[in-house]
C-alpha atoms as a PDB file:
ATOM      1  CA  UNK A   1     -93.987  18.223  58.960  1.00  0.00           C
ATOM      2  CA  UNK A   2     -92.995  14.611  58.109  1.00  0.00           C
ATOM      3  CA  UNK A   3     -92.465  15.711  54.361  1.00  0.00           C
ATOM      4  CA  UNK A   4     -90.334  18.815  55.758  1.00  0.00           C
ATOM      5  CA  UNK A   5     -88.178  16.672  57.475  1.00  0.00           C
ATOM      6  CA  UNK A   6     -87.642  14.204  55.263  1.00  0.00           C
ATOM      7  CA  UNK A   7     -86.610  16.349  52.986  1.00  0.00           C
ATOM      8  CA  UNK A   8     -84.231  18.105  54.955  1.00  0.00           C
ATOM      9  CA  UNK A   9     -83.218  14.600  56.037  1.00  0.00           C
ATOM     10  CA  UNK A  10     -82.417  13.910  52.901  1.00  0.00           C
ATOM     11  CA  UNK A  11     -80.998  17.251  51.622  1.00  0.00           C
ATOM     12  CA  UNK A  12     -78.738  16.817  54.852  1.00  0.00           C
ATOM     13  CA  UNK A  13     -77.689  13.333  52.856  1.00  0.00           C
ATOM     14  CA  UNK A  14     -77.250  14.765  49.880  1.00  0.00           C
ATOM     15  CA  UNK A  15     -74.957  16.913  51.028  1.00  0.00           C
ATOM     16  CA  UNK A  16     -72.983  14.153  52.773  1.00  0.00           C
ATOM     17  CA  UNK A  17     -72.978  12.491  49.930  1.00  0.00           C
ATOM     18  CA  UNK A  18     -71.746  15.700  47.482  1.00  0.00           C
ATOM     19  CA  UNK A  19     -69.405  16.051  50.334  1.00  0.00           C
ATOM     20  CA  UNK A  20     -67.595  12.842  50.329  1.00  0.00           C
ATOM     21  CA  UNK A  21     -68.058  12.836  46.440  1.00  0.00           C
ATOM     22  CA  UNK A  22     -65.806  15.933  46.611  1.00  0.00           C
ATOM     23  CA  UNK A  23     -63.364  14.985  48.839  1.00  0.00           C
ATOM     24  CA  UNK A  24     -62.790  11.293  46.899  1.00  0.00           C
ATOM     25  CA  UNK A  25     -61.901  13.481  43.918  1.00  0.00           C
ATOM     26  CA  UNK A  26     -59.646  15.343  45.901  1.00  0.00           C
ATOM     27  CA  UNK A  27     -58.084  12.134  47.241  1.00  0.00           C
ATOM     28  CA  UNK A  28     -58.356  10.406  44.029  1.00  0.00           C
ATOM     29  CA  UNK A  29     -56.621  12.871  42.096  1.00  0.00           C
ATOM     30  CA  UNK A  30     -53.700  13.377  44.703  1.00  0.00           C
ATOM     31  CA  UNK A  31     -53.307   9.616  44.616  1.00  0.00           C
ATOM     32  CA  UNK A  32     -53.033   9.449  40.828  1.00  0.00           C
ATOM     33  CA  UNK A  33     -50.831  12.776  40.690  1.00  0.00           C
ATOM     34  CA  UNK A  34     -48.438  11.414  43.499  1.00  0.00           C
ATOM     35  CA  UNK A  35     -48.310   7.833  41.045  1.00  0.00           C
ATOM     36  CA  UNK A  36     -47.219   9.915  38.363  1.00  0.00           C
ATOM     37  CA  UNK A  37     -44.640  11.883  40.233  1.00  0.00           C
ATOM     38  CA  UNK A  38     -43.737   8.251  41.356  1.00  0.00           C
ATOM     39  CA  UNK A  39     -43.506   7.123  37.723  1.00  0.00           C
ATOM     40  CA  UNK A  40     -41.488   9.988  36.389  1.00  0.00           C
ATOM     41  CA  UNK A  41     -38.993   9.948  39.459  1.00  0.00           C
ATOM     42  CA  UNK A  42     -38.180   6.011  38.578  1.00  0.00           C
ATOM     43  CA  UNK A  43     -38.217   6.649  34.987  1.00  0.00           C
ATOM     44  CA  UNK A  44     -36.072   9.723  35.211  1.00  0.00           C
ATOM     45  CA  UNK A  45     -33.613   7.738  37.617  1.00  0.00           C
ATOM     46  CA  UNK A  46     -33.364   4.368  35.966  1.00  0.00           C
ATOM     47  CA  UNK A  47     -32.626   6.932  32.581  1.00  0.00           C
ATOM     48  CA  UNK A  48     -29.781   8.171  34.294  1.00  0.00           C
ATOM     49  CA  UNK A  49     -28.353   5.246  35.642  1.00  0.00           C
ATOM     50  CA  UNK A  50     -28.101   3.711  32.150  1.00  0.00           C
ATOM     51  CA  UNK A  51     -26.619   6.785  30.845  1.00  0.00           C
ATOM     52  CA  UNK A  52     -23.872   6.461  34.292  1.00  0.00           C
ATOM     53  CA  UNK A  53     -23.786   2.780  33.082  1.00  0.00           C
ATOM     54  CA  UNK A  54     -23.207   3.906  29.288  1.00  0.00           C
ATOM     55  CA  UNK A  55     -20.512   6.729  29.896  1.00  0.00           C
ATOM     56  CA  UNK A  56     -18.883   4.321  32.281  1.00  0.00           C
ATOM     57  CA  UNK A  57     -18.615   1.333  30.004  1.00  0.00           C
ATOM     58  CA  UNK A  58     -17.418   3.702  27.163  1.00  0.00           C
ATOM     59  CA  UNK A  59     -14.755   5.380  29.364  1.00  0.00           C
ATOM     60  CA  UNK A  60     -13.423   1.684  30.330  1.00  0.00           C
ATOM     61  CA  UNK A  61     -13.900   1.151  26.705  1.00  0.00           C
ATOM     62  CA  UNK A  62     -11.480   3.866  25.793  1.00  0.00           C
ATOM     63  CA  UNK A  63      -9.057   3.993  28.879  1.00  0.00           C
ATOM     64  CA  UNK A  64      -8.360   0.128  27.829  1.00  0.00           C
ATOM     65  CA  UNK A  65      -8.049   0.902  24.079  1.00  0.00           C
ATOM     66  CA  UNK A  66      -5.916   3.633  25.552  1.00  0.00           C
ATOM     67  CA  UNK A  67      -3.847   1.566  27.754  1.00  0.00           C
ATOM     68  CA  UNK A  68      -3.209  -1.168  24.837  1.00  0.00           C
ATOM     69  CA  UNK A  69      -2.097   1.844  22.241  1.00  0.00           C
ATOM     70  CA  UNK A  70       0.309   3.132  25.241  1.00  0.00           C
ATOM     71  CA  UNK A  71       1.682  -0.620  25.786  1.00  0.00           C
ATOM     72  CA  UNK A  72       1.860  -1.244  21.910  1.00  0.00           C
ATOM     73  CA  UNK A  73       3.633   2.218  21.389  1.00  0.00           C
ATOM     74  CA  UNK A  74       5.784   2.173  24.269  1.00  0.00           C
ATOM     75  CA  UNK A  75       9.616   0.660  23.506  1.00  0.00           C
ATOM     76  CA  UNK A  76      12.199   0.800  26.489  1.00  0.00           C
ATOM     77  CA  UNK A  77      15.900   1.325  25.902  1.00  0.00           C
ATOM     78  CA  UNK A  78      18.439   1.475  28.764  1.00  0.00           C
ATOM     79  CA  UNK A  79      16.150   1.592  31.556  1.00  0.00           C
ATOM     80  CA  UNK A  80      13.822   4.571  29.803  1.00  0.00           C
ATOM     81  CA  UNK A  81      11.026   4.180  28.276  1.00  0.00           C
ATOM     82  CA  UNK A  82       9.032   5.922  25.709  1.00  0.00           C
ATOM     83  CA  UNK A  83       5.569   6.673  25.280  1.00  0.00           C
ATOM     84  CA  UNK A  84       3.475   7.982  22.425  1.00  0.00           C
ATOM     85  CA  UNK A  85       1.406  10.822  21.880  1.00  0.00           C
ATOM     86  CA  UNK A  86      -1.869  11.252  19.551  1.00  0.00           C
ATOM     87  CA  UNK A  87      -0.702  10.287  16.168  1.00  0.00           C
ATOM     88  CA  UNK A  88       0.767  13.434  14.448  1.00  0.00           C
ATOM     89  CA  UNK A  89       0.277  15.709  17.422  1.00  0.00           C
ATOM     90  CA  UNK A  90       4.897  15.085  17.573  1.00  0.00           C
ATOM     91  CA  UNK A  91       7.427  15.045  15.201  1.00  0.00           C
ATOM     92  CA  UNK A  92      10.457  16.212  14.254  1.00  0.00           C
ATOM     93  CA  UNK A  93      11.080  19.529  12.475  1.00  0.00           C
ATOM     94  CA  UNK A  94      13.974  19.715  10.124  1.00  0.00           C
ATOM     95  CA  UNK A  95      15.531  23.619   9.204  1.00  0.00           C
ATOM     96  CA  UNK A  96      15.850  23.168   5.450  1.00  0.00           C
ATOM     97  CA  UNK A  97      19.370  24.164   5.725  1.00  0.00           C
ATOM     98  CA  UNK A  98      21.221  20.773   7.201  1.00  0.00           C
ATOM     99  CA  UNK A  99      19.220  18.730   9.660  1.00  0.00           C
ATOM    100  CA  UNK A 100      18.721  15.491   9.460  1.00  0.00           C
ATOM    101  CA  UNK A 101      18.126  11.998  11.496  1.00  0.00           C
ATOM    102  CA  UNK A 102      19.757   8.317  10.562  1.00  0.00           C
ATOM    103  CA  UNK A 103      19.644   4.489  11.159  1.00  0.00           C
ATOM    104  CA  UNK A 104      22.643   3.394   9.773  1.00  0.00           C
ATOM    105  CA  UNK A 105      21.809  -0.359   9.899  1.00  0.00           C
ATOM    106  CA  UNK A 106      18.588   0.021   7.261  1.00  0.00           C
ATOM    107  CA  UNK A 107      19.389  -0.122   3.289  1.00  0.00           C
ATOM    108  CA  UNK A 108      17.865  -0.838   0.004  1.00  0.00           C
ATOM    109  CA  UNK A 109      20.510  -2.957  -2.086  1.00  0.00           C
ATOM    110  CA  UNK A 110      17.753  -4.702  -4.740  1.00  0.00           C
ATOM    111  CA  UNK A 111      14.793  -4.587  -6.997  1.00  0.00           C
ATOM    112  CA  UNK A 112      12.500  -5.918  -4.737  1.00  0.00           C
ATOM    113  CA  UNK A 113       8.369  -4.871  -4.197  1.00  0.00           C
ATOM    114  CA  UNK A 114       8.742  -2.665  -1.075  1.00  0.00           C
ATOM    115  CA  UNK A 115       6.427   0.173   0.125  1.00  0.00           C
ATOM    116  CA  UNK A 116       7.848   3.489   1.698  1.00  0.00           C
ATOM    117  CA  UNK A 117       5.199   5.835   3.463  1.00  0.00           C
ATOM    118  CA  UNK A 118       5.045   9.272   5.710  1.00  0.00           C
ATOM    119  CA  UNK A 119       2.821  11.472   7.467  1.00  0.00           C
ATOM    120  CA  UNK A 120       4.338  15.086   7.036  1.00  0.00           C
ATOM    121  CA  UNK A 121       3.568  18.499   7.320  1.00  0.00           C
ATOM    122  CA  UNK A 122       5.600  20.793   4.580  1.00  0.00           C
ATOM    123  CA  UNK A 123       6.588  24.253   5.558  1.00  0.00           C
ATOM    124  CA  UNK A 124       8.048  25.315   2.253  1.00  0.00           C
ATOM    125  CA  UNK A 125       6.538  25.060  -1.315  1.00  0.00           C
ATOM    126  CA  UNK A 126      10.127  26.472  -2.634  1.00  0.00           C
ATOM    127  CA  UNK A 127      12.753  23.997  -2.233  1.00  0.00           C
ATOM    128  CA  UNK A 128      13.886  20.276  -3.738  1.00  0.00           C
ATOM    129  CA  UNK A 129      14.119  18.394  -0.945  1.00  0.00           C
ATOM    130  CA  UNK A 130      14.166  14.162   0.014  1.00  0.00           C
ATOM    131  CA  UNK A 131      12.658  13.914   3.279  1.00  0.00           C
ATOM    132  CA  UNK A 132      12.674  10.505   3.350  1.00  0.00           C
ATOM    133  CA  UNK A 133      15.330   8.048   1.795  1.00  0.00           C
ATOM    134  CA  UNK A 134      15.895   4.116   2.280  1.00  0.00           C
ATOM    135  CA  UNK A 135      19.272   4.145   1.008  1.00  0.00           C
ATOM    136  CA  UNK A 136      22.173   1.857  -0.943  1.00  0.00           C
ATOM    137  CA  UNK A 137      22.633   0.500  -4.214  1.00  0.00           C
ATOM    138  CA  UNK A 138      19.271   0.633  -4.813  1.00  0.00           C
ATOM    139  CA  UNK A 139      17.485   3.152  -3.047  1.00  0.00           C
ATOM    140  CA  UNK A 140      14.399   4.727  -2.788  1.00  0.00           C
ATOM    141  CA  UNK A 141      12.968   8.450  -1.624  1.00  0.00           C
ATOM    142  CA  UNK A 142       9.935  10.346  -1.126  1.00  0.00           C
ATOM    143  CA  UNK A 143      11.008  13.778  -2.371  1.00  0.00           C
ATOM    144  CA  UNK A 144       9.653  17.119  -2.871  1.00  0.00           C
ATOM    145  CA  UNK A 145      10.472  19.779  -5.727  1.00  0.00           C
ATOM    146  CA  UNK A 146       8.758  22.908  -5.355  1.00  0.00           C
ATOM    147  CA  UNK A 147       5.042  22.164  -5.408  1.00  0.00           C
ATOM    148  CA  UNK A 148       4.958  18.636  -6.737  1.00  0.00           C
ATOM    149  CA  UNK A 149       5.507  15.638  -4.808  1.00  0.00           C
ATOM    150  CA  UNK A 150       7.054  12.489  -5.868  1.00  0.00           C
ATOM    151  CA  UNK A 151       8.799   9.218  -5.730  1.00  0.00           C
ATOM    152  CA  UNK A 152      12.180   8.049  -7.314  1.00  0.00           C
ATOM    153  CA  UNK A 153      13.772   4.802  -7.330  1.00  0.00           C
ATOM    154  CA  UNK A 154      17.462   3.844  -8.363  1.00  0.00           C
ATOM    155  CA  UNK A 155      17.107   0.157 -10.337  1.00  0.00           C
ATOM    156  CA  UNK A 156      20.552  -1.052 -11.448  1.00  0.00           C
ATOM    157  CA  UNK A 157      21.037   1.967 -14.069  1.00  0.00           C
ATOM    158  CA  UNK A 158      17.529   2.995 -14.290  1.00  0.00           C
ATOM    159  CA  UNK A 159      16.034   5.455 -11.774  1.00  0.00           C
ATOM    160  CA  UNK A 160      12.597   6.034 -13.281  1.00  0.00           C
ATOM    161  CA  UNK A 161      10.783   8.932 -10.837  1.00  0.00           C
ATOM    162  CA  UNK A 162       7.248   9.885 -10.793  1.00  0.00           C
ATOM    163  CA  UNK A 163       5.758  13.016  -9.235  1.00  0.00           C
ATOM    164  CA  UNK A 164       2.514  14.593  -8.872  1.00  0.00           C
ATOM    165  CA  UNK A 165       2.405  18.682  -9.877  1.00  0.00           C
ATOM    166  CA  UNK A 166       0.941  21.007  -7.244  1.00  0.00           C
ATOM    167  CA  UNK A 167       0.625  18.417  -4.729  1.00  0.00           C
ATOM    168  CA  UNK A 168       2.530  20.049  -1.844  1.00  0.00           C
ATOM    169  CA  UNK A 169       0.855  22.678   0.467  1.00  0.00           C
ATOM    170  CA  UNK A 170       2.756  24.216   2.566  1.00  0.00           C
ATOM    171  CA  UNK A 171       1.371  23.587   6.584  1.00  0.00           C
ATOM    172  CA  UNK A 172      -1.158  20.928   5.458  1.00  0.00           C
ATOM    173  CA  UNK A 173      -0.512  17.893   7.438  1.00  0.00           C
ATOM    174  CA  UNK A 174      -0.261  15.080   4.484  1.00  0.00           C
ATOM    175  CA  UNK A 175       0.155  11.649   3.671  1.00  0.00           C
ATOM    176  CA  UNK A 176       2.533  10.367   0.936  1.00  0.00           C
ATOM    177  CA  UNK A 177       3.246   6.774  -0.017  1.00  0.00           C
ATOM    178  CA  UNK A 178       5.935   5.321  -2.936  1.00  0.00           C
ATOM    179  CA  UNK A 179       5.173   1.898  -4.166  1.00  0.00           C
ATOM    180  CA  UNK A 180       7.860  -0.059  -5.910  1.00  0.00           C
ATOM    181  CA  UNK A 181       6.353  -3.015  -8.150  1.00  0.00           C
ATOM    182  CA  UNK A 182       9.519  -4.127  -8.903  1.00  0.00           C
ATOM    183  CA  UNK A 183       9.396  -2.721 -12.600  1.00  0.00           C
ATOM    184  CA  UNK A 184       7.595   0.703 -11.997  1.00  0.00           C
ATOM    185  CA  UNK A 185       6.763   3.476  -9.288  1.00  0.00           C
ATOM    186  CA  UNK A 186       3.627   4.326  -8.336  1.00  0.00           C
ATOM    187  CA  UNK A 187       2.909   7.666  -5.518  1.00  0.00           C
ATOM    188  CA  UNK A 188      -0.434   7.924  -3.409  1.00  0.00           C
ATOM    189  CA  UNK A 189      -1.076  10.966  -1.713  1.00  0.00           C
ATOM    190  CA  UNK A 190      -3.305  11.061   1.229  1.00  0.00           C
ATOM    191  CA  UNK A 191      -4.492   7.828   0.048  1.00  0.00           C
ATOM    192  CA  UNK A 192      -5.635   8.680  -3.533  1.00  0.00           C
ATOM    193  CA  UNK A 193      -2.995   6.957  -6.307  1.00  0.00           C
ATOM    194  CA  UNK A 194      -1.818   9.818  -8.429  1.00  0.00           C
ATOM    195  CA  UNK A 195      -1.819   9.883 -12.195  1.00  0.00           C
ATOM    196  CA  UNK A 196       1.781   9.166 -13.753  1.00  0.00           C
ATOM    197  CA  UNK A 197       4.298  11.835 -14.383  1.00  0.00           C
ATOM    198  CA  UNK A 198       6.964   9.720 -15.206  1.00  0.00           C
ATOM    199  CA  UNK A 199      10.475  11.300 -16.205  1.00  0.00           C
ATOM    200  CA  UNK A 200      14.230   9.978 -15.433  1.00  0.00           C
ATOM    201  CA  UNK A 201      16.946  11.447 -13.339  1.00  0.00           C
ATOM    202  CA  UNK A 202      20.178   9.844 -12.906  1.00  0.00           C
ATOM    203  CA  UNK A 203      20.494   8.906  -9.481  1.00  0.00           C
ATOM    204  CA  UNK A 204      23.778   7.219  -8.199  1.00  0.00           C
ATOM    205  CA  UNK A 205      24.154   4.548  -5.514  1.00  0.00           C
ATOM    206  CA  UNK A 206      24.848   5.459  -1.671  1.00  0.00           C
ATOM    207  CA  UNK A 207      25.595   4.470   1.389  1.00  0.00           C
ATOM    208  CA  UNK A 208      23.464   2.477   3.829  1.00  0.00           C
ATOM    209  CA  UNK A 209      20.875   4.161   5.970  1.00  0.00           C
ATOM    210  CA  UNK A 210      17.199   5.146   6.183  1.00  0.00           C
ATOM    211  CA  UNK A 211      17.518   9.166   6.296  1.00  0.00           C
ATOM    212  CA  UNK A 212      14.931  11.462   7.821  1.00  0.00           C
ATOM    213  CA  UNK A 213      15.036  15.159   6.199  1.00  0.00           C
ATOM    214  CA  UNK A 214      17.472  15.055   3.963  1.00  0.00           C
ATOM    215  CA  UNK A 215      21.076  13.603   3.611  1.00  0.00           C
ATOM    216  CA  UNK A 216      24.886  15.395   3.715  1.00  0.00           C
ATOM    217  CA  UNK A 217      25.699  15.331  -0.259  1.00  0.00           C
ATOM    218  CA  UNK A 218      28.667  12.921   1.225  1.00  0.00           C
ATOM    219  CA  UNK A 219      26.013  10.092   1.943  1.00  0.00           C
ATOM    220  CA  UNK A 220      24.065  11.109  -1.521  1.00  0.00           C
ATOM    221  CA  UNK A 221      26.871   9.765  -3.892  1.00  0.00           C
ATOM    222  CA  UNK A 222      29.348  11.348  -6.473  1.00  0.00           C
ATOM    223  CA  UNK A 223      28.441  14.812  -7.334  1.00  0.00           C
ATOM    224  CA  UNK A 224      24.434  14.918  -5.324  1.00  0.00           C
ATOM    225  CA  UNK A 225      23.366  17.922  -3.787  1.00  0.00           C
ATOM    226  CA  UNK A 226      22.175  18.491  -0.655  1.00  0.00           C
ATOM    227  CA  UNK A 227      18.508  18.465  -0.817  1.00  0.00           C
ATOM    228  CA  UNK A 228      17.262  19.064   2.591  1.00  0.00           C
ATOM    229  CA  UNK A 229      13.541  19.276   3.965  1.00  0.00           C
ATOM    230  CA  UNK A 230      11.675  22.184   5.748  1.00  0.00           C
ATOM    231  CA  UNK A 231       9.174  20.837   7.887  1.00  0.00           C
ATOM    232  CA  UNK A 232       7.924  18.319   9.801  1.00  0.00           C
ATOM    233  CA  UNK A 233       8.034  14.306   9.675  1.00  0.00           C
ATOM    234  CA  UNK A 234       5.870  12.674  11.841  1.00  0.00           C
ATOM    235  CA  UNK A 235       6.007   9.169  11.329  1.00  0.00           C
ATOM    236  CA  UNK A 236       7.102   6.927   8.897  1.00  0.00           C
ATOM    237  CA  UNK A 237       6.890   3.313   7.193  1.00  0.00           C
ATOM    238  CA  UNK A 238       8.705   0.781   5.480  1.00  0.00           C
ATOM    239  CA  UNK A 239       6.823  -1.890   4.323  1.00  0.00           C
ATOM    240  CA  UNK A 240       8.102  -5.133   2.020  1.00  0.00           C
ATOM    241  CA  UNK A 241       6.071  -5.894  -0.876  1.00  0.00           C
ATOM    242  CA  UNK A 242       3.385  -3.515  -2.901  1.00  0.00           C
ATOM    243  CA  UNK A 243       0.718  -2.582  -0.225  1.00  0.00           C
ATOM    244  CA  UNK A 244      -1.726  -0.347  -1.615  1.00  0.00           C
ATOM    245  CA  UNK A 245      -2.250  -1.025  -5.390  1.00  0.00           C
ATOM    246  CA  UNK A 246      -5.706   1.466  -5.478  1.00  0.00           C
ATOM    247  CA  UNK A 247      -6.564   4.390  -3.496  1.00  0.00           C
ATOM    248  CA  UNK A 248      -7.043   3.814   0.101  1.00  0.00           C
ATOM    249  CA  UNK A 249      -7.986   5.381   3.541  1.00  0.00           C
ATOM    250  CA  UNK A 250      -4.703   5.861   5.318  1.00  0.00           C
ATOM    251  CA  UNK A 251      -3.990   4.915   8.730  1.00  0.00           C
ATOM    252  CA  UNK A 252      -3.926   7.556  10.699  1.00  0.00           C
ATOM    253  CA  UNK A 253      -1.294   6.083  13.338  1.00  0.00           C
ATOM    254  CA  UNK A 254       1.416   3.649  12.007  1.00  0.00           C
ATOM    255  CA  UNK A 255       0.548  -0.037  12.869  1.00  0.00           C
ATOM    256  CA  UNK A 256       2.818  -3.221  12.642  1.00  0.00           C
ATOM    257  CA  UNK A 257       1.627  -5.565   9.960  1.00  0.00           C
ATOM    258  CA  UNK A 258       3.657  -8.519   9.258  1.00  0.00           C
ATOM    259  CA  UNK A 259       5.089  -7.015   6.099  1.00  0.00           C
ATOM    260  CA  UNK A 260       6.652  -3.979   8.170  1.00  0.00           C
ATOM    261  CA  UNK A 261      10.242  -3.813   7.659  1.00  0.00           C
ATOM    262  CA  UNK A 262      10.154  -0.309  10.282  1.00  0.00           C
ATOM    263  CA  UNK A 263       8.235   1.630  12.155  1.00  0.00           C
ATOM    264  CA  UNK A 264       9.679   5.401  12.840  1.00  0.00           C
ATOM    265  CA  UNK A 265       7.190   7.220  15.187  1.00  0.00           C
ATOM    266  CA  UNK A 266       8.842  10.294  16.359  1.00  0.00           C
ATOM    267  CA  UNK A 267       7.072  10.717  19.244  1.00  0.00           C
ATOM    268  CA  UNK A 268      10.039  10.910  21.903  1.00  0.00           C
ATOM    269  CA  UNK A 269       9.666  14.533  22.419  1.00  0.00           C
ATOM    270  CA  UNK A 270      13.292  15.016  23.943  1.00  0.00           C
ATOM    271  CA  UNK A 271      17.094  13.180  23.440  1.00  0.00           C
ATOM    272  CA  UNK A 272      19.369  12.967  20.987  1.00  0.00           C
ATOM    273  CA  UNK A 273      18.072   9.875  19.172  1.00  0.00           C
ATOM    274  CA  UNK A 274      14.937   8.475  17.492  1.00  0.00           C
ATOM    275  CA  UNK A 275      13.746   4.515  17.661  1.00  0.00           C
ATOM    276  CA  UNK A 276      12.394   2.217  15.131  1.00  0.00           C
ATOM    277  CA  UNK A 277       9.308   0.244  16.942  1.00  0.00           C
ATOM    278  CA  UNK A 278       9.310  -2.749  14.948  1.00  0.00           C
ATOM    279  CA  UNK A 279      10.502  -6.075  16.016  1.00  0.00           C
ATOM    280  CA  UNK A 280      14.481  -5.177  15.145  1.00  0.00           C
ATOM    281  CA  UNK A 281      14.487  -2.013  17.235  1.00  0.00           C
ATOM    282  CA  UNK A 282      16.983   0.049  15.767  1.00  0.00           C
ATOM    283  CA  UNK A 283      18.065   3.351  17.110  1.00  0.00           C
ATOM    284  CA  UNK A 284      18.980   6.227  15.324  1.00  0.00           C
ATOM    285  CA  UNK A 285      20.525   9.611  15.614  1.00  0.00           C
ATOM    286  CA  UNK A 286      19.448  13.402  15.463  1.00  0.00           C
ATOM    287  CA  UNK A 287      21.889  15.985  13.750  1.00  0.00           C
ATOM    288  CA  UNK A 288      20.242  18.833  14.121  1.00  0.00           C
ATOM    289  CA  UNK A 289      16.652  18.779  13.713  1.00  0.00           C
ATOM    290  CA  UNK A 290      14.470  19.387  16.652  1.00  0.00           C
ATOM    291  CA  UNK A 291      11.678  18.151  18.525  1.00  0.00           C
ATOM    292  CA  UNK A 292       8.155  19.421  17.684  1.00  0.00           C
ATOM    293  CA  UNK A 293       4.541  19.117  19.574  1.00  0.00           C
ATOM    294  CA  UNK A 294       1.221  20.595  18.961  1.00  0.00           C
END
């Protein structure tokens, strides 16, 4: 009798014991789940917080390098002011017929180094055109004849041009720079320096002006044709001095550097005139072409 109830004393304990053994690892392993949950919750939220903190610290980032391009592009003239859009996203379009845009008060009247650059978009591979010209006794251009583009320069009696064959593509956004050494041209397209196709033309002095699109054969000199551009010109540059002497990654947007002579962003979108945003401020006029935005 003793041995029968001990043992069922004991089997009674055993079971206790299994019992609470079972619920522990019930316990236990709710405990350690719930931890986990815990852990996954704070990792998960302290995750997101840094990406909140990252997107928010890039977004200042931006909306201040935003707000400095507005205030460095931004030029006010009689009480209005001007702000630019993405680079290239505004321009001017000229007809290919007679449009063009002027500021009298530029002109190149010596040999000087000086550097003349554009972003442009052609819309014609079939015409000879000078879309942009710094002109006067010895001027410059950026010109187009058919497919090729190139750059000329009047020197006393020599006008020694240079021009790259195939070059122009008709809707292709592009950049084109002329370099003037002072003894010799040398034409960069979208940043790569072109080999030299050197040949002469006689060019003749003009009058003053940098000319956007072409010029009326009046302003060209004795006997010049028109030679007016179809497309669009979307900024421009004038620098003193040779700036790029090998190939180079071009600026997307325009920037002032201390050797910038002008700065022609056509970015105005409306009005009768366009604006020169380097230090000197020069307005121009429209005659014809219009405004264009992507």
């Amino acid at each position: 009798v003793k041995e029968t109830a001990l043992n069922g004393s004991a089997n009674s304990n055993l079971r206790n014991i299994s019992d609470w053994s079972s619920h522990s690892k019930y316990w236990i392993g709710g405990v350690v789940a719930a931890l986990l949950i815990l852990l996954v919750f704070i990792s998960t939220r302290d995750k997101d917080q840094r990406n909140v903190n990252e997107s928010l610290a890039a977004g200042s980032e931006h909306e201040i390098q935003d707000s400095n391009r507005m205030q460095n592009e931004s030029v006010s003239s009689n009480d209005e002011s001007v702000t630019a859009r993405p680079a290239n996203s505004s321009g001017l379009r000229f007809d290919g017929i007679d449009d063009y845009a002027v500021i009298p008060e530029l002109s190149l009247n010596d040999s000087a180094p000086i550097t003349i650059e554009t972003w442009t978009t052609p819309e014609s591979d079939e015409i000879t055109a000078n879309p942009v010209m710094l002109m006067g006794t010895h001027w410059m251009t950026l010109y187009q004849t058919g497919r090729d583009w190139g750059v000329g320069k009047l020197n006393s009696d020599v006008s020694p041009l240079l021009k790259r064959s195939g070059s122009v593509i008709p809707g292709q956004l592009v950049h084109v720079a002329g370099v003037w050494d002072g003894e010799q041209s040398h034409l960069f397209i979208n940043g790569e320096r072109q080999p030299p196709e050197r040949y002469s033309f006689p060019l003749r002095p003009t009058e003053s002006g940098l000319y956007l699109g072409g010029a009326p054969a009046a302003a060209m000199g004795e006997n010049a044709p028109d030679r007016f551009y179809r497309g669009i010109i979307h900024q421009v540059r004038i620098s003193s001095g040779v700036v790029y002497e090998e190939s180079f990654s071009p600026e997307t947007e325009f920037t002032l550097q201390t050797t910038t002579q002008s700065l022609i962003r056509l970015n105005e979108g409306s009005g009768e005139q366009i604006r020169d945003f380097s230090k000197q401020r020069r307005v121009g006029q429209l005659n014809g072409a219009t405004w264009w935005t992507r």
